[in-house]
Protein backbone atom coordinates (compact mmCIF):
# COMPACT_ATOMS: atom_id res chain seq x y z
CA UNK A 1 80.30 94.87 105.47
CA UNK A 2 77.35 96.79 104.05
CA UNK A 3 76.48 99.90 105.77
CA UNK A 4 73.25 99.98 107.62
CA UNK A 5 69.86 101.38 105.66
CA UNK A 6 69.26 104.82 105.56
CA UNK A 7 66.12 106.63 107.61
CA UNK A 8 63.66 107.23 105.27
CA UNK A 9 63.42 110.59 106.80
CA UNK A 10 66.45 111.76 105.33
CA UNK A 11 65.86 110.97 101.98
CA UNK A 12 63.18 112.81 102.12
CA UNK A 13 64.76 116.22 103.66
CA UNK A 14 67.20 115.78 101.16
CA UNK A 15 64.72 116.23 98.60
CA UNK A 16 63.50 119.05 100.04
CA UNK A 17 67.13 120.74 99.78
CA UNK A 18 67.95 120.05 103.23
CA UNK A 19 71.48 121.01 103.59
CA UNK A 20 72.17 119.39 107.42
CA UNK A 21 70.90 116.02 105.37
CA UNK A 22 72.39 116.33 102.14
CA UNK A 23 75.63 116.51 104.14
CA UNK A 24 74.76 113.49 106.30
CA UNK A 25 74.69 111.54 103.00
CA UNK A 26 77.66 112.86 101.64
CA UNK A 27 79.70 112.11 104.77
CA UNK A 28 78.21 108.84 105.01
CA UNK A 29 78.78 107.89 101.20
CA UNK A 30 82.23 109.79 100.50
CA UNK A 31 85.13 107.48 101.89
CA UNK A 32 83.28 104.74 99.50
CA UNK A 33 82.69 106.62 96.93
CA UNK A 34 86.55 108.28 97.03
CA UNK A 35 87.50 104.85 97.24
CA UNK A 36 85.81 103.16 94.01
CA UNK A 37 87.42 106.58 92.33
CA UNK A 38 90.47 106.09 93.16
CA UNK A 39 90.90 102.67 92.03
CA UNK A 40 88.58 103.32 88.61
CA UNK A 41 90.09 106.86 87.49
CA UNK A 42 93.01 107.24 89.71
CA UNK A 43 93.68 109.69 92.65
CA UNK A 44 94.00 112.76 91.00
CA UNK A 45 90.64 112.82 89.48
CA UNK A 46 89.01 110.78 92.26
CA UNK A 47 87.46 113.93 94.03
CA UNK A 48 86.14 115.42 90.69
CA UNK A 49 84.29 112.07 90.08
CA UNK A 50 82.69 112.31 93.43
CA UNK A 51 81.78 115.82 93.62
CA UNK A 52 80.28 114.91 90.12
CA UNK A 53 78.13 112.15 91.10
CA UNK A 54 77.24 113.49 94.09
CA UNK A 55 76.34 116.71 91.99
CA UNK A 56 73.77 114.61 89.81
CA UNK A 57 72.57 112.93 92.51
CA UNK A 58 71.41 115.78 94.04
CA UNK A 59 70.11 117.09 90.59
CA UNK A 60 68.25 113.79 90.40
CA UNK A 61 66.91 113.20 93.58
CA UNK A 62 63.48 113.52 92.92
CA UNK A 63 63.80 110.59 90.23
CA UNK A 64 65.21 108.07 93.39
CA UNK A 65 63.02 105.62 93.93
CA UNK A 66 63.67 103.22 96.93
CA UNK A 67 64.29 99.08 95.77
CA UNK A 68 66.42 96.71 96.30
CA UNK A 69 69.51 98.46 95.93
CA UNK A 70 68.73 101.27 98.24
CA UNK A 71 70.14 104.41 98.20
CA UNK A 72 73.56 103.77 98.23
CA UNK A 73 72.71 101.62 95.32
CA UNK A 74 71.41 104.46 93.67
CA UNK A 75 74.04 106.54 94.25
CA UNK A 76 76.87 104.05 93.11
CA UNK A 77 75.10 103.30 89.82
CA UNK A 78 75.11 107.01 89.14
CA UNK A 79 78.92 106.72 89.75
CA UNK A 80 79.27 103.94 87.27
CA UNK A 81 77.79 106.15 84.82
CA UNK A 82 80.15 109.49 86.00
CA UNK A 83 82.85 106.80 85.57
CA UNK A 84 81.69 105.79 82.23
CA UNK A 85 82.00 109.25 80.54
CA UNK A 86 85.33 109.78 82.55
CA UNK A 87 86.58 106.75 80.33
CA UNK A 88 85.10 108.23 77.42
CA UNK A 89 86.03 112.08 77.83
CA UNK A 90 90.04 110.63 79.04
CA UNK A 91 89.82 108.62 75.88
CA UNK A 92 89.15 111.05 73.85
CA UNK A 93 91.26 113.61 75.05
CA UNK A 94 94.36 110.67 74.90
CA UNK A 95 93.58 110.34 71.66
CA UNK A 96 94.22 114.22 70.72
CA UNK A 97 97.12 114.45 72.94
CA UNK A 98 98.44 111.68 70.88
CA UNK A 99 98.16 113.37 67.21
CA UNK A 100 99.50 116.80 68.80
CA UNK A 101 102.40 114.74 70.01
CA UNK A 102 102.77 113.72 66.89
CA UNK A 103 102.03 117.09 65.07
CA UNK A 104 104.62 119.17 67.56
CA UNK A 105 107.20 116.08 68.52
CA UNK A 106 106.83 116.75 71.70
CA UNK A 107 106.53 113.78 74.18
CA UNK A 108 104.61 113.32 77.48
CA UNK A 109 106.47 114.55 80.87
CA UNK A 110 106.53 112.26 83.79
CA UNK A 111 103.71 113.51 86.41
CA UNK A 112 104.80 111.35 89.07
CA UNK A 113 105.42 113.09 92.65
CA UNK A 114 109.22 112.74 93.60
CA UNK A 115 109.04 112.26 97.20
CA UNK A 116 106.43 109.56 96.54
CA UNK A 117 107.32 106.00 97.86
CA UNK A 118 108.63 103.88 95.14
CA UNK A 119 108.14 100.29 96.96
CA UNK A 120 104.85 101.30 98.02
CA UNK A 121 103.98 102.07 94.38
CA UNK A 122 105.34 99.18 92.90
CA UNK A 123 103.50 96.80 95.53
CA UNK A 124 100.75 99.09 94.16
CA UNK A 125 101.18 98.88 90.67
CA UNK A 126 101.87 94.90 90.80
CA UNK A 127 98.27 94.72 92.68
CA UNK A 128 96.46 96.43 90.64
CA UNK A 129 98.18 94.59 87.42
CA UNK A 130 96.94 90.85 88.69
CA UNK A 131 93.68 92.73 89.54
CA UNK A 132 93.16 93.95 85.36
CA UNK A 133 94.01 90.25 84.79
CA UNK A 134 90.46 89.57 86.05
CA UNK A 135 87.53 90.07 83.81
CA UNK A 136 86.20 93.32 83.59
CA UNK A 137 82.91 91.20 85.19
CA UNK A 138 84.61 89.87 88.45
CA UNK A 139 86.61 93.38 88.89
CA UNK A 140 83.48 95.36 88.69
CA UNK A 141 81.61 93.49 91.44
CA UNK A 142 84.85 93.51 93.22
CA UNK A 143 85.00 96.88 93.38
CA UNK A 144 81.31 97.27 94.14
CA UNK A 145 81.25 94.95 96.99
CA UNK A 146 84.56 95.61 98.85
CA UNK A 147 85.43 99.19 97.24
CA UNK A 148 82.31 100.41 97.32
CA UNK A 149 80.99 98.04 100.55
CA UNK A 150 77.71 97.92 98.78
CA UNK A 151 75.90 94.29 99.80
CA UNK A 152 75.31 91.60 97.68
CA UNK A 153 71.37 92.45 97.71
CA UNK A 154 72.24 95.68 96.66
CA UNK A 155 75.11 94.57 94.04
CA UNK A 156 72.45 92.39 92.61
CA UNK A 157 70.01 95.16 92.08
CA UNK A 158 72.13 97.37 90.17
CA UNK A 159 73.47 94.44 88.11
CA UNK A 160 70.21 92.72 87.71
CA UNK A 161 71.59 89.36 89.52
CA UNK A 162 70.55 87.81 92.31
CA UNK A 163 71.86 88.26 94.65
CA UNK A 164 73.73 84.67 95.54
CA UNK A 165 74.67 84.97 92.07
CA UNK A 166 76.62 88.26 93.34
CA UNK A 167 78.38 86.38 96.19
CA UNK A 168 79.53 83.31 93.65
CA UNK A 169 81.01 85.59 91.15
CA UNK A 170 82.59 87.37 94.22
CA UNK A 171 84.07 84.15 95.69
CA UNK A 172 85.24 83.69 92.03
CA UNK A 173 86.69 86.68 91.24
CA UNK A 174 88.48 86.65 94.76
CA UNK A 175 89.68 83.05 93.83
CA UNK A 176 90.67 84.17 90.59
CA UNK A 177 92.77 87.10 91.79
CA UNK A 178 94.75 84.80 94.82
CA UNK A 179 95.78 81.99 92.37
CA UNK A 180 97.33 84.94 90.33
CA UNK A 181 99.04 86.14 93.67
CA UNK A 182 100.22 83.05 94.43
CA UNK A 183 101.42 82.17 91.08
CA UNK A 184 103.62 85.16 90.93
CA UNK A 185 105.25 84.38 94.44
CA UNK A 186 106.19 80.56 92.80
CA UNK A 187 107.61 82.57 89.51
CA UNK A 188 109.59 84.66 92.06
């Protein structure tokens, strides 16, 4: 379910500076935004992503201009870029870790918590596996539309669709991902 449009009204205190407003959006767009985070970059990094986008958003406010996609719209395809150059900048730096692994011998040390629950994770990690079988297509308007609750109008907007074009792929991609569910309970 789509959250409900945003009074004009505080849009436009927000670009003012209004703090009481710029806080309203936050709260309002920060359990989605954590969310799409932590299933694109991971939990440990998931608040630095948001505080990021929510950092140029603010920056860029004055460039917002209300369509189709709305604010939240807005906001999530300036998280789609923070997300972008989080995939760049990790690759990068995975790519120098590698060569001074290589260099010094030394190998990576496990980062997992100890106390964390291992069935939980593997139900977890078996998840998201069947869900990077998808296309990187279907998972990104999955994430967008249930992640990130955005609507289909809005989905379409940012990914220049329309928007029953959104709701097939998503009917698709959701098809997609239960045949590989129940595929694996048959194989088990």
């Amino acid at each position: 379910m789509a959250p409900r449009d945003l009074n004009p009204a505080i849009i436009a205190a927000a670009r003012r500076g209004d703090r009481a407003a710029w806080e309203q959006l936050y709260r309002r767009l920060y359990p989605r935004l954590r969310a799409f985070f932590t299933r694109r970059v991971g939990r440990e990094t998931a608040e630095d992503a948001v505080n990021e986008t929510m950092a140029k958003a603010i920056a860029g406010i004055r460039n917002y201009e209300p369509g189709e996609a709305g604010f939240d719209g807005w906001v999530f395809g300036i998280a789609r870029h923070v997300h972008a150059d989080h995939h760049r900048r990790s690759a990068r730096d995975l790519r120098q870790q590698h060569v001074a692994h290589r260099v010094d011998g030394s190998g990576p040390e496990s980062s997992l918590p100890v106390d964390h629950d291992l069935d939980l994770r593997d139900d977890h990690a078996r998840l998201r596996s069947f869900f990077e079988q998808l296309d990187p297509a279907e998972q990104e308007v999955l994430e967008l539309r249930v992640v990130a609750g955005l609507s289909s109008g809005q989905v379409a907007a940012l990914l220049d669709k329309s928007p029953g074009a959104v709701r097939t792929a998503q009917s698709r991609a959701l098809t997609h991902l239960r045949r590989l569910l129940e595929a694996d309970r048959v194989d088990a």
